[in-house]
C-alpha atoms as a PDB file:
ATOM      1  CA  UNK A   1      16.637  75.188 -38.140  1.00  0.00           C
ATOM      2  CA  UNK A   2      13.684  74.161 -35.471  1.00  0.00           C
ATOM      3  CA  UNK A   3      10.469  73.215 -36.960  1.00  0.00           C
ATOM      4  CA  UNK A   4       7.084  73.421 -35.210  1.00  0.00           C
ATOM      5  CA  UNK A   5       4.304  70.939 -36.040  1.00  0.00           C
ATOM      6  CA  UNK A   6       2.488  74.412 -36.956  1.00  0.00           C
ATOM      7  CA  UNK A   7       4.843  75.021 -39.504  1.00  0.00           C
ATOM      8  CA  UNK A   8       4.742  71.643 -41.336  1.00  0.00           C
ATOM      9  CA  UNK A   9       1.051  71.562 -41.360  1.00  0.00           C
ATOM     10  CA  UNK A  10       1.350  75.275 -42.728  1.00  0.00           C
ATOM     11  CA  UNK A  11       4.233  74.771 -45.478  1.00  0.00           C
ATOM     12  CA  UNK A  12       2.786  76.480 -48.615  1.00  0.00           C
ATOM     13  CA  UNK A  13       4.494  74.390 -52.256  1.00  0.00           C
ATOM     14  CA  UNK A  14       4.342  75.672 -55.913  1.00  0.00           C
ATOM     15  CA  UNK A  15       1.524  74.435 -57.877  1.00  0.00           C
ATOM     16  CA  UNK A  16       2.733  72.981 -60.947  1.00  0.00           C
ATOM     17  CA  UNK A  17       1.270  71.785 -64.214  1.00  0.00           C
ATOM     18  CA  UNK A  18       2.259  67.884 -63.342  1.00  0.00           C
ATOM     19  CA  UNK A  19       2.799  68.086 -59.205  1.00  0.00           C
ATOM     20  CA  UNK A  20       1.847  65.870 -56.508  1.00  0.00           C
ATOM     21  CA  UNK A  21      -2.013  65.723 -55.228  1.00  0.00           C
ATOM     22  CA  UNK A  22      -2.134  68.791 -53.465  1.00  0.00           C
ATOM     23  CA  UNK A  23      -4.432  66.599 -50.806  1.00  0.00           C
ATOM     24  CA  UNK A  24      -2.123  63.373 -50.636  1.00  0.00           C
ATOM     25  CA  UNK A  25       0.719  66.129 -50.009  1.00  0.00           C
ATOM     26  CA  UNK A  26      -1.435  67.701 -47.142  1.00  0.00           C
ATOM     27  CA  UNK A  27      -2.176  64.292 -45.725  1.00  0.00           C
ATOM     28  CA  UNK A  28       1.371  63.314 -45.153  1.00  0.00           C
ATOM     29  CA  UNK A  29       2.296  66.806 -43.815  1.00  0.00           C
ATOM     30  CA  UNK A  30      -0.437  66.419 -41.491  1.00  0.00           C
ATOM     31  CA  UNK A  31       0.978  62.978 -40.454  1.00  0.00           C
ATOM     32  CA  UNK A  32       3.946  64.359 -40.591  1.00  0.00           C
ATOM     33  CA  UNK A  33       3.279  67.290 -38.132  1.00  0.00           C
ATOM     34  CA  UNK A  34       1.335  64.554 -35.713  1.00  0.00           C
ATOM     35  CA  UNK A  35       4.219  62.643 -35.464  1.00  0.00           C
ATOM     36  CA  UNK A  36       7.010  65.624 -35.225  1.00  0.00           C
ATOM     37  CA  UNK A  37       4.639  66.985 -32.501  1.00  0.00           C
ATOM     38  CA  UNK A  38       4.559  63.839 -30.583  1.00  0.00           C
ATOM     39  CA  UNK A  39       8.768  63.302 -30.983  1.00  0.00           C
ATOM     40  CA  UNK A  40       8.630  66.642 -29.799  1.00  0.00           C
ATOM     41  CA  UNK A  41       6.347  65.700 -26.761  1.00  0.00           C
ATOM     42  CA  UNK A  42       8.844  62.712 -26.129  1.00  0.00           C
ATOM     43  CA  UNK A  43      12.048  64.551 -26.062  1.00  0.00           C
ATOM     44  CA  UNK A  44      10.875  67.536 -23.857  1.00  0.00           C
ATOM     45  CA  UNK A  45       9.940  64.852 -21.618  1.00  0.00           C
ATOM     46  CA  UNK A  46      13.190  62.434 -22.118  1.00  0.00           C
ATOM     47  CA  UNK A  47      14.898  66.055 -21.530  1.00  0.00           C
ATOM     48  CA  UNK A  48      12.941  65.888 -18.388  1.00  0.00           C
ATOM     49  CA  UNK A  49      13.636  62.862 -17.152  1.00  0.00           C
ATOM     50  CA  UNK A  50      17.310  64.152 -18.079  1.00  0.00           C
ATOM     51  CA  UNK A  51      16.984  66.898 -15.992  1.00  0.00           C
ATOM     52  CA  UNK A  52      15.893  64.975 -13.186  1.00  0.00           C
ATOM     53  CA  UNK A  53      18.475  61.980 -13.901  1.00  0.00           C
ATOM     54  CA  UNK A  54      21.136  65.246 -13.938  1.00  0.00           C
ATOM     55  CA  UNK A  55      19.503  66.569 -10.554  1.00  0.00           C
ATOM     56  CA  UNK A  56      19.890  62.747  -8.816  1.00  0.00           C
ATOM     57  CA  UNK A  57      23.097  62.465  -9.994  1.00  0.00           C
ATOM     58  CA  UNK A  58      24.223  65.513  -8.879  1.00  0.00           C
ATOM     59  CA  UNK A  59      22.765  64.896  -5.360  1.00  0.00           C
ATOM     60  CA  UNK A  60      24.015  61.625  -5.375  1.00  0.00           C
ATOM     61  CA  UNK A  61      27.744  63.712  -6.276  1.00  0.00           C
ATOM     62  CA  UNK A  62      27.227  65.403  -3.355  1.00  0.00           C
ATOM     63  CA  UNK A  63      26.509  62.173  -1.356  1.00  0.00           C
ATOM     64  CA  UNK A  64      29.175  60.676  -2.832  1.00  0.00           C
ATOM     65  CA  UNK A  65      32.119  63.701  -1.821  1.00  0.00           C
ATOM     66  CA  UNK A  66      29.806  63.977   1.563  1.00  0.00           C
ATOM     67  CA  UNK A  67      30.733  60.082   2.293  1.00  0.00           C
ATOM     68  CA  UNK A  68      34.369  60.522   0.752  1.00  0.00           C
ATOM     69  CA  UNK A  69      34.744  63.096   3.262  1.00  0.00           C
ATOM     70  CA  UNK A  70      32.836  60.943   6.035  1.00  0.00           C
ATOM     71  CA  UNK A  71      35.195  58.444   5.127  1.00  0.00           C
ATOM     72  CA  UNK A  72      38.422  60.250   5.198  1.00  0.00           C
ATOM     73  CA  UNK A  73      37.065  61.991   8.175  1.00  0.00           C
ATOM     74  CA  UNK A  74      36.957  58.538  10.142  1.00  0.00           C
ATOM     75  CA  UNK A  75      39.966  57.287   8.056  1.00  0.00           C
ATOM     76  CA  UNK A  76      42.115  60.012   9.531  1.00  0.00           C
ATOM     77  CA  UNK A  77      39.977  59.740  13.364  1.00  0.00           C
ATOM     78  CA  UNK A  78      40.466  56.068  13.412  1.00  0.00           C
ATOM     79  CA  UNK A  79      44.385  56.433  12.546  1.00  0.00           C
ATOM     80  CA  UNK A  80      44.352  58.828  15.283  1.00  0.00           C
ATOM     81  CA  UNK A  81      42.953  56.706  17.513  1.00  0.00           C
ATOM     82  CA  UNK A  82      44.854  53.739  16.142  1.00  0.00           C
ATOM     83  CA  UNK A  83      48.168  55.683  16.782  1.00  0.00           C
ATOM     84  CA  UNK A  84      46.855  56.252  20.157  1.00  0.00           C
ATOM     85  CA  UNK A  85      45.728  53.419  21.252  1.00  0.00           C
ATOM     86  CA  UNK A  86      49.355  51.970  20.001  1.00  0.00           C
ATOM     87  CA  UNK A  87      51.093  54.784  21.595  1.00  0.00           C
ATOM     88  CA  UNK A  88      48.846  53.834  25.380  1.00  0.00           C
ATOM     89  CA  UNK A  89      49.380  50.407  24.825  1.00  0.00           C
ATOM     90  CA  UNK A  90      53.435  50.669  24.189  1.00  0.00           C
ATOM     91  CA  UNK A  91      52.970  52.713  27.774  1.00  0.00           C
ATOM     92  CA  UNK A  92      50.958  50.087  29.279  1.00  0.00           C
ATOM     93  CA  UNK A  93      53.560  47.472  28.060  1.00  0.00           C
ATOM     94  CA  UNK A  94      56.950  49.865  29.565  1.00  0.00           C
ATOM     95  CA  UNK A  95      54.819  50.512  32.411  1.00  0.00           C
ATOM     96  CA  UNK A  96      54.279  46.650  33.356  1.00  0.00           C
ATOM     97  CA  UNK A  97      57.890  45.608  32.006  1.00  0.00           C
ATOM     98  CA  UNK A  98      59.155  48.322  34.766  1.00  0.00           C
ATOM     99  CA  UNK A  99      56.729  46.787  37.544  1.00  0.00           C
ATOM    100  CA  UNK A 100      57.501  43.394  36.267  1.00  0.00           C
ATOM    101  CA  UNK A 101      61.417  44.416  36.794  1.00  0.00           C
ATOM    102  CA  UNK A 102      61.055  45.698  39.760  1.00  0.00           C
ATOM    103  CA  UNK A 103      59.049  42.984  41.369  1.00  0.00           C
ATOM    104  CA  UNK A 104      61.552  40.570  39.781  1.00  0.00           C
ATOM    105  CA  UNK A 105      64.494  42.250  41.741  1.00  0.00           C
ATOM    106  CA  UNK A 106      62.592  42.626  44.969  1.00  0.00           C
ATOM    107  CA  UNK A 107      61.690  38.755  44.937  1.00  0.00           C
ATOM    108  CA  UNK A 108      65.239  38.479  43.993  1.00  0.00           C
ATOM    109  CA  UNK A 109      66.155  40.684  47.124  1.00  0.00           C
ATOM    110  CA  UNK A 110      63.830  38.872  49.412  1.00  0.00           C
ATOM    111  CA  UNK A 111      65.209  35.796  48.164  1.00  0.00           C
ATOM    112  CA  UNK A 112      68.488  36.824  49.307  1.00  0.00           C
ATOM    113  CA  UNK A 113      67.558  38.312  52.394  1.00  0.00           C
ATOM    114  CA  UNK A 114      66.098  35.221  53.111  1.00  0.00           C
ATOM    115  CA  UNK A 115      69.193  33.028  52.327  1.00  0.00           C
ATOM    116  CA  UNK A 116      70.952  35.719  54.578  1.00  0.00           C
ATOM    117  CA  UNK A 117      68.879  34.660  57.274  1.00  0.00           C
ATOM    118  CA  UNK A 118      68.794  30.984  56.640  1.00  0.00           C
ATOM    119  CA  UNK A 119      72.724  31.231  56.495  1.00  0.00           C
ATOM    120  CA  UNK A 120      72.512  32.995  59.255  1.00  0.00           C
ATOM    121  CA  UNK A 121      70.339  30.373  61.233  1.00  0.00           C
ATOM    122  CA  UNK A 122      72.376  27.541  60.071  1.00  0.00           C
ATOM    123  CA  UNK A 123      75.582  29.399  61.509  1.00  0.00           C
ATOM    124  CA  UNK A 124      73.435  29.849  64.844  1.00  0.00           C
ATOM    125  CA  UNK A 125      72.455  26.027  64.906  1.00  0.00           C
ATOM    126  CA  UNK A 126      76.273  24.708  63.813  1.00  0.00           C
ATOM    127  CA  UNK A 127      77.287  27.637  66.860  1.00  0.00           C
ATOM    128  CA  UNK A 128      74.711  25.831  69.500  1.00  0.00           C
ATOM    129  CA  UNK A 129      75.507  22.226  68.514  1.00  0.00           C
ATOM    130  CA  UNK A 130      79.569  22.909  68.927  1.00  0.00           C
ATOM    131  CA  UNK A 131      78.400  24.968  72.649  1.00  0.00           C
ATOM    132  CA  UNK A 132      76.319  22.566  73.812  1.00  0.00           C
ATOM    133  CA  UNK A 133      78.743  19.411  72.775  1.00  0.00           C
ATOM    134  CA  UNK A 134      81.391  21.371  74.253  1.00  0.00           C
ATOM    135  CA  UNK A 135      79.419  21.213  77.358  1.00  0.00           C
ATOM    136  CA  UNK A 136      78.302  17.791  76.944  1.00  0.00           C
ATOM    137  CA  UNK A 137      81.935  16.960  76.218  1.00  0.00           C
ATOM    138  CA  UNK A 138      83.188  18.876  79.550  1.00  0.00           C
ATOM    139  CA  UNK A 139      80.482  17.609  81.444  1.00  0.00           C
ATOM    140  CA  UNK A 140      80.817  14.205  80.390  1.00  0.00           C
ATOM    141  CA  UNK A 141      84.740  14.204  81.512  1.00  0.00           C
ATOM    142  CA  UNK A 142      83.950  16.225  84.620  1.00  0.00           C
ATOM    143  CA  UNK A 143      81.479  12.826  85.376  1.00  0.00           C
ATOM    144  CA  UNK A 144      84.092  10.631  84.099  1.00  0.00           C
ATOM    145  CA  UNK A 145      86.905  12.289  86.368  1.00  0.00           C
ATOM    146  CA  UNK A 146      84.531  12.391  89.665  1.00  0.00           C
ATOM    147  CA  UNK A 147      84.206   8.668  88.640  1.00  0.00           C
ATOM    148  CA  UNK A 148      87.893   8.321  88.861  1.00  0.00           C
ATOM    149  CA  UNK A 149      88.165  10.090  92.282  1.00  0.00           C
ATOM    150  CA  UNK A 150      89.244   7.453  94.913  1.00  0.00           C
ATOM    151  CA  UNK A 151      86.101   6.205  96.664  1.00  0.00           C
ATOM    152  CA  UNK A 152      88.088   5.662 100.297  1.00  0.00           C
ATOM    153  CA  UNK A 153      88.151   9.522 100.104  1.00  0.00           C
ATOM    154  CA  UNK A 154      84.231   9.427 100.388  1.00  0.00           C
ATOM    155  CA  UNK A 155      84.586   6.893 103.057  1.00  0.00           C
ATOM    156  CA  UNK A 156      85.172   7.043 106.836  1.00  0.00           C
ATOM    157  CA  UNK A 157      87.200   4.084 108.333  1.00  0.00           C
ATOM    158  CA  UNK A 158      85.513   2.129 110.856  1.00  0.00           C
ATOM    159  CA  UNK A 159      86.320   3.160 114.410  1.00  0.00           C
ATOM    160  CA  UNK A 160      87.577   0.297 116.094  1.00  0.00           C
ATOM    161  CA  UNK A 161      85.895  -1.443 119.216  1.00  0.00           C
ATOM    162  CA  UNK A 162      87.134  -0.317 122.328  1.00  0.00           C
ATOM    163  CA  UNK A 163      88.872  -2.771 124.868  1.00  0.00           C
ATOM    164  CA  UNK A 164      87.832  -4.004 127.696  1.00  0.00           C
ATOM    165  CA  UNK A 165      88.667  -1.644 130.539  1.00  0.00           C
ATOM    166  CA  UNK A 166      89.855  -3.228 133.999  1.00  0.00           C
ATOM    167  CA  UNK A 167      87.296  -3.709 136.325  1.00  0.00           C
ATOM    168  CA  UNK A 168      89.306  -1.616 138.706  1.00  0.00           C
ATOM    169  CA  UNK A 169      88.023   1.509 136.373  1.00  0.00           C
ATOM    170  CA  UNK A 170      85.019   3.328 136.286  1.00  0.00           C
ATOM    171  CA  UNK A 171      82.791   2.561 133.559  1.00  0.00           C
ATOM    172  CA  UNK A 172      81.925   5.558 130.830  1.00  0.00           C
ATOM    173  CA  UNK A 173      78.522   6.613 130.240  1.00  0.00           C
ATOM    174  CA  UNK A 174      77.498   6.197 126.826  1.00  0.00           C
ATOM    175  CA  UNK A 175      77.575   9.736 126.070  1.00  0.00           C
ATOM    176  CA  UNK A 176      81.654   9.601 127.141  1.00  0.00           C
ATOM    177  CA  UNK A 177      81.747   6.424 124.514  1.00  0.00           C
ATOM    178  CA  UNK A 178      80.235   7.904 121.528  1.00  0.00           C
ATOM    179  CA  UNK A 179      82.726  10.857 122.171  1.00  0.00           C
ATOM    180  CA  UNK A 180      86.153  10.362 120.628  1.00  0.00           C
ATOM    181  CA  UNK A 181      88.759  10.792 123.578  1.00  0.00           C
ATOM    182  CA  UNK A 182      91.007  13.943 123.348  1.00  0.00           C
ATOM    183  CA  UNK A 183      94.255  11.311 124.253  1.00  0.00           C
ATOM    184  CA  UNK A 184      93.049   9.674 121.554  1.00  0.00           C
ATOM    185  CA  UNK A 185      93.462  12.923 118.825  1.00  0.00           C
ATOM    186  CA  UNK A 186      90.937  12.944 115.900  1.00  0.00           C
ATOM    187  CA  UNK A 187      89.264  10.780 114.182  1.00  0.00           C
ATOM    188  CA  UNK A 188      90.856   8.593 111.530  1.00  0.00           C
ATOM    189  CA  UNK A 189      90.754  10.082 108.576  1.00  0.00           C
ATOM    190  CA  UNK A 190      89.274  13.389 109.741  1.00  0.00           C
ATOM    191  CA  UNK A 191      92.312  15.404 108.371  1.00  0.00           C
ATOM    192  CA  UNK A 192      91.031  14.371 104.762  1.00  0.00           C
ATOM    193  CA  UNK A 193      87.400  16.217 105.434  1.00  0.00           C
ATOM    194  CA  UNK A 194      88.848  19.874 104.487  1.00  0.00           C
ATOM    195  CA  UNK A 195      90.551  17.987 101.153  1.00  0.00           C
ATOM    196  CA  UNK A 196      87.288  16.465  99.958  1.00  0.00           C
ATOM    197  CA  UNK A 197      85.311  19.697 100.864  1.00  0.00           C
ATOM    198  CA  UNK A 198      87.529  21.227  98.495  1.00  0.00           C
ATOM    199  CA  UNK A 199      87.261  18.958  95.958  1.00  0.00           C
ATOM    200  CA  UNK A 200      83.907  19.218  96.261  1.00  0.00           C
ATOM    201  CA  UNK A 201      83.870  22.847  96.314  1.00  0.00           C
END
């Protein structure tokens, strides 16, 4: 049962031979009413400030799920992205392993060709040394056997002086002298020209 201030300051009692003072029973219900009103006053406006505490804390609900879905919202985008990044970066990582591969087995093939060629030089240089001591070698006994060859074949004997012809003869122009005489045949060691010409040759 609600009670009013009203009604408390209104409550009617049975009068009685020995009661209470009418007036002192007045004066309390008064006070009594005064102070009901005011507790009434209080809690309408605690029930206020209830409502309003209700109102805040059902915005702040809504903030609350608003953020929790916020959150999960970037939760579940930064996973994503996460997952993605992991999923580029694994790419990156094949992607440089397989240029990192295949630059290793170029260099690799490079390096080889290059030993190829080196061998390949070497061979050339061992092939030129052996040629040109070969030639070295033949020339050097070629000099050594021209060395050998008898000098006298390189030499014309000395034409002996002529004798004194009789006075009785004519004497020869100089022309006749430096001449060789046909009785005479060739001169010494003139059949050995065509040889050394040959050996020459």
């Amino acid at each position: 049962m609600k009670l009013t201030a009203l009604e408390i300051k209104q409550q009617q009692f049975e009068k009685s031979l020995r009661g209470y003072d009418t007036a002192e029973v007045q004066s309390y219900l008064n006070l009594i009413a005064s102070e009901w009103e005011h507790m009434v006053g209080k809690i309408r406006e605690l029930e206020n400030q209830v409502d309003k505490m209700n109102n805040k804390l059902q915005h702040y609900e809504r903030v609350e799920e608003a953020l929790h879905e916020t959150l999960q919202t970037a939760k579940s985008s930064a996973e994503e992205k996460l997952s993605g990044a992991k999923k580029e970066a694994n790419i990156i990582r094949e992607k440089a392993e397989m240029e990192a591969e295949s630059i290793v087995k170029e260099a690799n093939q490079q390096r080889r060709e290059i030993r190829q060629s080196m061998m390949q030089l070497i061979d050339k240089r061992e092939e030129m040394i052996r040629s040109m001591k070969s030639y070295l070698e033949n020339s050097q006994e070629s000099l050594e056997q021209f060395n050998r060859d008898d000098r006298s074949l390189f030499t014309l004997p000395e034409q002996p002086e002529p004798k004194a012809a009789p006075e009785t003869q004519p004497k020869k122009s100089e022309e006749e002298v430096s001449q060789p005489s046909k009785e005479h045949g060739t001169i010494p060691g003139a059949d050995k020209i065509d040889d050394i010409i040959d050996e020459l040759d």
